[in-house]
Protein backbone atom coordinates (compact mmCIF):
# COMPACT_ATOMS: atom_id res chain seq x y z
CA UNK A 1 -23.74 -34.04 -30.75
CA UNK A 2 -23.96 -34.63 -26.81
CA UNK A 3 -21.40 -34.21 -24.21
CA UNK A 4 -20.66 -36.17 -20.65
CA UNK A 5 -21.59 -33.89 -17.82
CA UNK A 6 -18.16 -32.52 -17.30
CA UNK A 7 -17.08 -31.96 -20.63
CA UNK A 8 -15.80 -29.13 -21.60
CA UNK A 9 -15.23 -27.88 -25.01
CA UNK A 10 -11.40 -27.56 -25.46
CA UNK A 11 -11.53 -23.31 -26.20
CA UNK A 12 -13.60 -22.54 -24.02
CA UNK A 13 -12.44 -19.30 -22.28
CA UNK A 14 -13.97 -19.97 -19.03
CA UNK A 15 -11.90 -23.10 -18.62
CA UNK A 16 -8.81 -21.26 -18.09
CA UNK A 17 -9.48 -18.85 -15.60
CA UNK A 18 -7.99 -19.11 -12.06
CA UNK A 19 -10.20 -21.11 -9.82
CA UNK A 20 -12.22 -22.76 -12.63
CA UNK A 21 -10.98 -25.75 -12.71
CA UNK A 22 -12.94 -28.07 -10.08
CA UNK A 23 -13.79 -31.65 -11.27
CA UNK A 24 -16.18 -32.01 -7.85
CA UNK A 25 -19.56 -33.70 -8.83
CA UNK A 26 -21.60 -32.12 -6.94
CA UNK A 27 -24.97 -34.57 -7.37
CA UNK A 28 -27.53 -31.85 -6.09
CA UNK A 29 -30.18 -33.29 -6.71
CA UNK A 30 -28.91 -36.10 -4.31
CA UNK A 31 -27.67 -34.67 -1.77
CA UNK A 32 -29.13 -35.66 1.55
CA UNK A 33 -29.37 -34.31 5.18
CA UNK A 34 -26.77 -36.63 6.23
CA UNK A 35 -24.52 -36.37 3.38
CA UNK A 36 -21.55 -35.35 5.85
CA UNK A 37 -22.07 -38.36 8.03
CA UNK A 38 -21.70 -40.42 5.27
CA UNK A 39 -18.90 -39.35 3.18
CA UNK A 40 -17.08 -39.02 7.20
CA UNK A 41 -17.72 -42.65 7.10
CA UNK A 42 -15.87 -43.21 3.67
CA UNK A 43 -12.31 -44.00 4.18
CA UNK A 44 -11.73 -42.57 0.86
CA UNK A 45 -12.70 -39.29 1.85
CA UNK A 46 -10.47 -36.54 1.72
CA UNK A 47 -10.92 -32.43 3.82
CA UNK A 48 -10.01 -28.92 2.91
CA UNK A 49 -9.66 -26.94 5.49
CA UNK A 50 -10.34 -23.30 5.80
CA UNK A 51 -9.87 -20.72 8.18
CA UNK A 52 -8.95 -16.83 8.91
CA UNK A 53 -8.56 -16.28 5.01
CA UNK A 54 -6.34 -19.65 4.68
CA UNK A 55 -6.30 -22.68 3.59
CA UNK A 56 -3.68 -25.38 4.85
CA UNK A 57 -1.66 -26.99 2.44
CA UNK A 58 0.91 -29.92 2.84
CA UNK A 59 3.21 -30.68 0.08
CA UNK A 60 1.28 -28.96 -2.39
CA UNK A 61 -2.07 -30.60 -1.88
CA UNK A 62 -4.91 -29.43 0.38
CA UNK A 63 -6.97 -32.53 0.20
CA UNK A 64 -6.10 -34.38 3.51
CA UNK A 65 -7.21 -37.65 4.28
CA UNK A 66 -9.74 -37.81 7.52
CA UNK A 67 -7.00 -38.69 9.95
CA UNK A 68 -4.64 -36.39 8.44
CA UNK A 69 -7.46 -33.29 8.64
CA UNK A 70 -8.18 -34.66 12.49
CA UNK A 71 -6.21 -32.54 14.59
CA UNK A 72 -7.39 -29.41 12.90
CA UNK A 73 -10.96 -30.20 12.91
CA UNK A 74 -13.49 -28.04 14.59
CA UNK A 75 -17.34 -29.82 15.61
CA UNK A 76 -18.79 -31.90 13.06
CA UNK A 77 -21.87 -29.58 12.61
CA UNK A 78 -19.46 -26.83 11.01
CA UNK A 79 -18.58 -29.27 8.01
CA UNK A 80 -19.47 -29.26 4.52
CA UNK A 81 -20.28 -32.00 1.98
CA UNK A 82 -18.56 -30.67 -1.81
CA UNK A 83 -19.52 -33.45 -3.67
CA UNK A 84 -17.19 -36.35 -5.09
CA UNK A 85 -14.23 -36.78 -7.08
CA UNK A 86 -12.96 -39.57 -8.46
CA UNK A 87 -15.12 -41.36 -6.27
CA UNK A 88 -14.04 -39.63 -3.14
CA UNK A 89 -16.19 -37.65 -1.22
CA UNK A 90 -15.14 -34.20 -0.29
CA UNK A 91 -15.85 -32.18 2.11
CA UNK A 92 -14.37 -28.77 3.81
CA UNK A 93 -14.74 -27.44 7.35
CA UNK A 94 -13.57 -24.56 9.10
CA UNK A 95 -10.11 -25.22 11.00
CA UNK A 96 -9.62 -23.01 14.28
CA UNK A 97 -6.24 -24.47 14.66
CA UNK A 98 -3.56 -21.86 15.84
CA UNK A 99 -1.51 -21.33 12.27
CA UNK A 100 1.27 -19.99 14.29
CA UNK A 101 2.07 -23.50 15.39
CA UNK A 102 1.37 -25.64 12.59
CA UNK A 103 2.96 -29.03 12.77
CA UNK A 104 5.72 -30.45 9.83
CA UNK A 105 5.56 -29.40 6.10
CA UNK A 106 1.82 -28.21 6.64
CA UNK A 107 1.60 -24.53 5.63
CA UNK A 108 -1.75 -21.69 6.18
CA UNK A 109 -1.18 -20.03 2.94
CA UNK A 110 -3.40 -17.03 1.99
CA UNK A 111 -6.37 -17.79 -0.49
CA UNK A 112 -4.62 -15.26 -3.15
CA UNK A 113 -1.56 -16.38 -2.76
CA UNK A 114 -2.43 -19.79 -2.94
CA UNK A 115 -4.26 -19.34 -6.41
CA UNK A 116 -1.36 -16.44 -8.16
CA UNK A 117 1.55 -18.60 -6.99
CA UNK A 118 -0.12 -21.95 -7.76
CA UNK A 119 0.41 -23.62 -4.96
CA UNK A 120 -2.26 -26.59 -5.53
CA UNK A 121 -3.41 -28.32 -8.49
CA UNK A 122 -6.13 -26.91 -10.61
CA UNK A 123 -8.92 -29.14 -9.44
CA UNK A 124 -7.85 -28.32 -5.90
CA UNK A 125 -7.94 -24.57 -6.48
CA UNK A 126 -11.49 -25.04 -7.99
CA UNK A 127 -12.53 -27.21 -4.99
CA UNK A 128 -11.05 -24.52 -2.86
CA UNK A 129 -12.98 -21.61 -4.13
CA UNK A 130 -16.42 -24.09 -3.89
CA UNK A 131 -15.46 -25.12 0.07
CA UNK A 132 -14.26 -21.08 0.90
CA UNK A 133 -17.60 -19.84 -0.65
CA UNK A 134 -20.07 -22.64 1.28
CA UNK A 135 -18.32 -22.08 4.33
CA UNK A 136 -18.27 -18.16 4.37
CA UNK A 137 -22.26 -18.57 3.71
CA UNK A 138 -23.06 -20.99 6.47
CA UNK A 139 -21.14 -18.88 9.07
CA UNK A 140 -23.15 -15.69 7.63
CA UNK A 141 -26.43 -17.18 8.10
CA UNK A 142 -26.79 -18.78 11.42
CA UNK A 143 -29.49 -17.14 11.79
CA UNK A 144 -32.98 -16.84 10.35
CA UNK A 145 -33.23 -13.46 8.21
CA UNK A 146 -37.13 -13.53 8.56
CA UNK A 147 -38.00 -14.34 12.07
CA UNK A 148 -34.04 -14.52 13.90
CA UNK A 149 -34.06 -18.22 14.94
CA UNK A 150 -30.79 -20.05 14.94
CA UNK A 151 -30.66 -21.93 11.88
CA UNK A 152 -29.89 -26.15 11.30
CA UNK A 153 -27.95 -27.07 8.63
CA UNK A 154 -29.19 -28.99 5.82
CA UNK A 155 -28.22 -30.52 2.32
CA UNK A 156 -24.85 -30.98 3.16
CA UNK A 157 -24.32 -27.28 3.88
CA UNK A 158 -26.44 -26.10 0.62
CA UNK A 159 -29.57 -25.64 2.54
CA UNK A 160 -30.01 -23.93 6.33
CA UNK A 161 -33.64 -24.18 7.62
CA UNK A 162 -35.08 -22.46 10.52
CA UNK A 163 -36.92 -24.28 13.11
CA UNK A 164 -39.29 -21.71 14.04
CA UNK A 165 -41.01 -20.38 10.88
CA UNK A 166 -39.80 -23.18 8.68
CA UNK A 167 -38.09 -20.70 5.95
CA UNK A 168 -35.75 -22.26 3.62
CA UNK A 169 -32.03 -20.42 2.87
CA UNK A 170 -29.73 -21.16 0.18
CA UNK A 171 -26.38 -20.37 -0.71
CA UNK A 172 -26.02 -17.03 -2.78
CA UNK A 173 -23.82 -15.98 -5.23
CA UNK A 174 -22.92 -12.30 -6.29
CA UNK A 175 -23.00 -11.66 -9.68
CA UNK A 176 -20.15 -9.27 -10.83
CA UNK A 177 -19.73 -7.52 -13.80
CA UNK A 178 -16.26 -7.34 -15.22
CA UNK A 179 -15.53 -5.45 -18.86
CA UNK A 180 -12.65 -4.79 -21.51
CA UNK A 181 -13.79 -1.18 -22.38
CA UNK A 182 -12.69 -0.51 -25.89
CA UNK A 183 -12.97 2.01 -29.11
CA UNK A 184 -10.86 1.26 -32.36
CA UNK A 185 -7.13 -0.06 -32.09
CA UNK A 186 -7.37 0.75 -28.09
CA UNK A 187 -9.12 -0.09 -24.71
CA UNK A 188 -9.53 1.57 -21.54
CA UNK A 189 -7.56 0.17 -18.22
CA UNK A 190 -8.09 2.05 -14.88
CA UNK A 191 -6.77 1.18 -11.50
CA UNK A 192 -8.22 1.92 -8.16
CA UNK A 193 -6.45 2.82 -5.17
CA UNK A 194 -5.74 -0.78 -3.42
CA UNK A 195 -3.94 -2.22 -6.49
CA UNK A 196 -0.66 -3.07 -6.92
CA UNK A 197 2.28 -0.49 -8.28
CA UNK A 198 1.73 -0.16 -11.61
CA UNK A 199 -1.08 -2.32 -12.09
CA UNK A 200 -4.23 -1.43 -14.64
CA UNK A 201 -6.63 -3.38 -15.11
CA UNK A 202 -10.55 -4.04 -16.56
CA UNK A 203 -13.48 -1.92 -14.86
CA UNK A 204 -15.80 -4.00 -12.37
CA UNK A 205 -18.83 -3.72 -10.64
CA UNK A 206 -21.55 -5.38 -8.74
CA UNK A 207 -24.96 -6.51 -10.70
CA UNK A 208 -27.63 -4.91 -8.66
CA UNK A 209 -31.57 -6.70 -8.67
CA UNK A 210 -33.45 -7.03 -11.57
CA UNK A 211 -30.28 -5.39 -14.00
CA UNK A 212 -29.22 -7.40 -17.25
CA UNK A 213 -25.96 -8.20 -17.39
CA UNK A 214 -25.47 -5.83 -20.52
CA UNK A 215 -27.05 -2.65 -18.56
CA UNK A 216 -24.98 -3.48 -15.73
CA UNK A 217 -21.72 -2.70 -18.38
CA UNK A 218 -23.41 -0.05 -19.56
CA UNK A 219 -23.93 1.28 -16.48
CA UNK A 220 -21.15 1.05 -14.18
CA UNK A 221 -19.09 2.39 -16.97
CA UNK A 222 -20.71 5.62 -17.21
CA UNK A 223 -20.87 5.77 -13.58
CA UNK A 224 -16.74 5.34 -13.66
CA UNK A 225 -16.23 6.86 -16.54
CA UNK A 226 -18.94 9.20 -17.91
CA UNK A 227 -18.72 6.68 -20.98
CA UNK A 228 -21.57 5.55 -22.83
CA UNK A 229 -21.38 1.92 -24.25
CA UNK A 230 -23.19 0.42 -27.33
CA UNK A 231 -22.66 -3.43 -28.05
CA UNK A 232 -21.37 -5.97 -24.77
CA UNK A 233 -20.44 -9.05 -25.97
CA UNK A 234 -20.11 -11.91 -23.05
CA UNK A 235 -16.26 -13.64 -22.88
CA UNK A 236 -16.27 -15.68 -19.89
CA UNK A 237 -16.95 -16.66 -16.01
CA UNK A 238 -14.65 -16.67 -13.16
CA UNK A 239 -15.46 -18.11 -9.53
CA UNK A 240 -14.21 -15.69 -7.30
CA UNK A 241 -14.19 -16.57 -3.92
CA UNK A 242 -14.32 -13.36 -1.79
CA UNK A 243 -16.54 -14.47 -0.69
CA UNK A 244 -19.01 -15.57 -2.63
CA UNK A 245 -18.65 -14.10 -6.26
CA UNK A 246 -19.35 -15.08 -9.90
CA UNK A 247 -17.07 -12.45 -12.04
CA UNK A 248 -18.89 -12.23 -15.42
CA UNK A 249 -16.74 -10.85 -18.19
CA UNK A 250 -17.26 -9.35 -21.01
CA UNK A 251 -16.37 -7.09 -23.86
CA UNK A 252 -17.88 -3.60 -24.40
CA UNK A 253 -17.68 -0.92 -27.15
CA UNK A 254 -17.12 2.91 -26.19
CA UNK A 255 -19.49 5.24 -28.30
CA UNK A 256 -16.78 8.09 -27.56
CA UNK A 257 -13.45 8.72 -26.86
CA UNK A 258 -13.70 11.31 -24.10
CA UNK A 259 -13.99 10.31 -20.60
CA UNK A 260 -14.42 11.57 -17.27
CA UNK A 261 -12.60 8.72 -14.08
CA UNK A 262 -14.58 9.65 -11.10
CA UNK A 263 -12.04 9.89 -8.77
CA UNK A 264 -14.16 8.72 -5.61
CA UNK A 265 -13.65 4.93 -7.25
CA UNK A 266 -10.70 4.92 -9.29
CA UNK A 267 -7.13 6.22 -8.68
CA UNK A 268 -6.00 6.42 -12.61
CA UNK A 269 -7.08 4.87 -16.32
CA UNK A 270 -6.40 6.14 -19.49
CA UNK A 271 -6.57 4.44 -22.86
CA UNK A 272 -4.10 2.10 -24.14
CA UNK A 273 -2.53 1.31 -27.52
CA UNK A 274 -2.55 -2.76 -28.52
CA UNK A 275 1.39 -2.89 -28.67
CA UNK A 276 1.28 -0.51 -25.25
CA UNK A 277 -0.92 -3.57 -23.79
CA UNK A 278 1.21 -7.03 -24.89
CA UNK A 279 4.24 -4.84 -23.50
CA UNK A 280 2.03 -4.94 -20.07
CA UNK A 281 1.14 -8.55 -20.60
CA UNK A 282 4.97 -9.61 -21.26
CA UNK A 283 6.10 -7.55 -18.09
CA UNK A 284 8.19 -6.38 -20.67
CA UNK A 285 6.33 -1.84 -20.53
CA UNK A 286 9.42 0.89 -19.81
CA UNK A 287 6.83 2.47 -17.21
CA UNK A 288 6.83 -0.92 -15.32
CA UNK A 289 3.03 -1.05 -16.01
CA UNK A 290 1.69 -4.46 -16.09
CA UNK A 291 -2.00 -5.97 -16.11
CA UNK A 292 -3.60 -8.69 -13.31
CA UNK A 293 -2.06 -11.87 -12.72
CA UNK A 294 -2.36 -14.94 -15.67
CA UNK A 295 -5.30 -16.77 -13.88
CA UNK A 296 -7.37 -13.58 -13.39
CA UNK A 297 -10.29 -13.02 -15.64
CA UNK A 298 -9.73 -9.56 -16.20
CA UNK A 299 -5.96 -10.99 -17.55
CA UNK A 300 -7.78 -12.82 -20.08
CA UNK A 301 -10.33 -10.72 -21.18
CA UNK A 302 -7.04 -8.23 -22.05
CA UNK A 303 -5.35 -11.24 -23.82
CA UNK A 304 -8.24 -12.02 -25.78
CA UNK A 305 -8.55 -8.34 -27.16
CA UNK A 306 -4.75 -8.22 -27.79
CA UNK A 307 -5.17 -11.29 -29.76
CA UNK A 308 -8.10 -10.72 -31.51
């Protein structure tokens, strides 16, 4: 059996995650120095545009055509080639506009909001999380980390090179791993200090070089929990664009039941009971205790242990 380069098999859990559904193809392998030149020269071509955590949104869609995106556009140089969709080239660029005075129905709406309230379309979110992720990289690397030269930007905004020393710098991605913790007929939800009232959710840490996915369960579980884990099954992916994240989640098995929350990282967590855990899904729990948002990973990796 073969599948078209965008299909997607119909239960796959990744495919319903918050900010995974973008539809841009992104051609890398044919992208070109002056790819922004010539989707700008595509009347077809539609703009996100980004800046000070926002994106701006009119009507409920963030793609603006060229002249629409105009008055908000910073220097050419700062913009980004995404790839195509529907035949449309797409690109993204930093806006420096003054939100305060934004003309009409167009509206700076806060990346979280943007994607818990859905604002925008699916595809749009998706596009959004690609454009605030390629941006945030290009304006963190301006500069050579090997010799300090200003660096040009190349591929479309997937490359920077530096003049001086030649070295080549590519976008990075920061592999985080996120985990349903559970023993028997129950799992283990913490919550750390910034979340919302009442709000538990799945423990989460950063991969660190040359770590397995699998140890990196293992281990940031014992280092939250003093829990040891045996098997870690993989569930699903999640973009996650602050900035430049790939949540990874997965489902691990306690060896014991006792734990120990270091208290440096997390502000509570305790174990939960499966009917405890749909009354958090439902918003329906007498404590007012709920779990993340419906488009968050860590929401679905809960769901699918409820309903497994």
């Amino acid at each position: 059996m073969s599948f078209r380069l965008f299909d997607v098999p119909e239960k796959e859990p990744s495919h319903f995650v918050g900010f995974a559904g973008n539809r841009i193809n992104r051609h890398a392998e044919k992208r070109s120095d002056d790819a922004v030149d010539v989707a700008l020269a595509n009347a077809d071509a539609r703009m996100l545009l980004i800046g000070q955590g926002k994106v701006l949104v009119a009507d409920g869609n963030a793609f603006f055509t060229l002249k629409d995106a105009a008055p908000f556009l910073p220097a050419r140089s700062s913009t980004v080639y995404l790839g195509l969709q529907d035949d449309a080239p797409i690109l993204a660029a930093p806006s420096a506009f003054d939100f305060s005075a934004l003309p009409g129905a167009v509206q700076a709406i806060d990346y979280r909001s943007v994607y818990t309230q859905g604002i925008i379309p699916p595809d749009q979110l998706g596009a959004m999380a690609q454009a605030v992720s390629l941006l945030t990289w290009n304006e963190n690397n301006k500069y050579c980390g090997r010799c300090g030269t200003a660096t040009l930007m190349r591929d479309g905004g997937y490359r920077r090179t530096c003049p001086n020393c030649e070295a080549q710098h590519f976008p990075r991605t920061d592999p985080v791993a996120i985990m349903m913790v559970v023993r028997g007929d129950k799992c283990l939800l913490a919550r750390g200090p910034h979340f919302g009232p009442g709000m538990y959710s799945c423990l989460a840490g950063f991969i660190e070089p040359g770590e397995t996915i699998e140890n990196a369960v293992r281990r940031e579980t014992f280092e939250e929990t003093n829990l040891k884990i045996g098997r870690v099954l993989y569930h699903a992916s999640q973009p996650w664009p602050f900035p430049y994240s790939l949540m990874i989640g997965c489902h691990a098995e306690a060896l014991s039941d006792d734990f120990i929350l270091d208290r440096a990282e997390l502000e509570d967590g305790r174990w939960f009971s499966r009917d405890e855990v749909v009354s958090m899904l439902d918003r329906t729990h007498p404590g007012g205790l709920i779990t993340p948002p419906p488009g968050a990973i860590a929401a679905h990796l809960i769901r699918s242990w409820v309903e497994g």
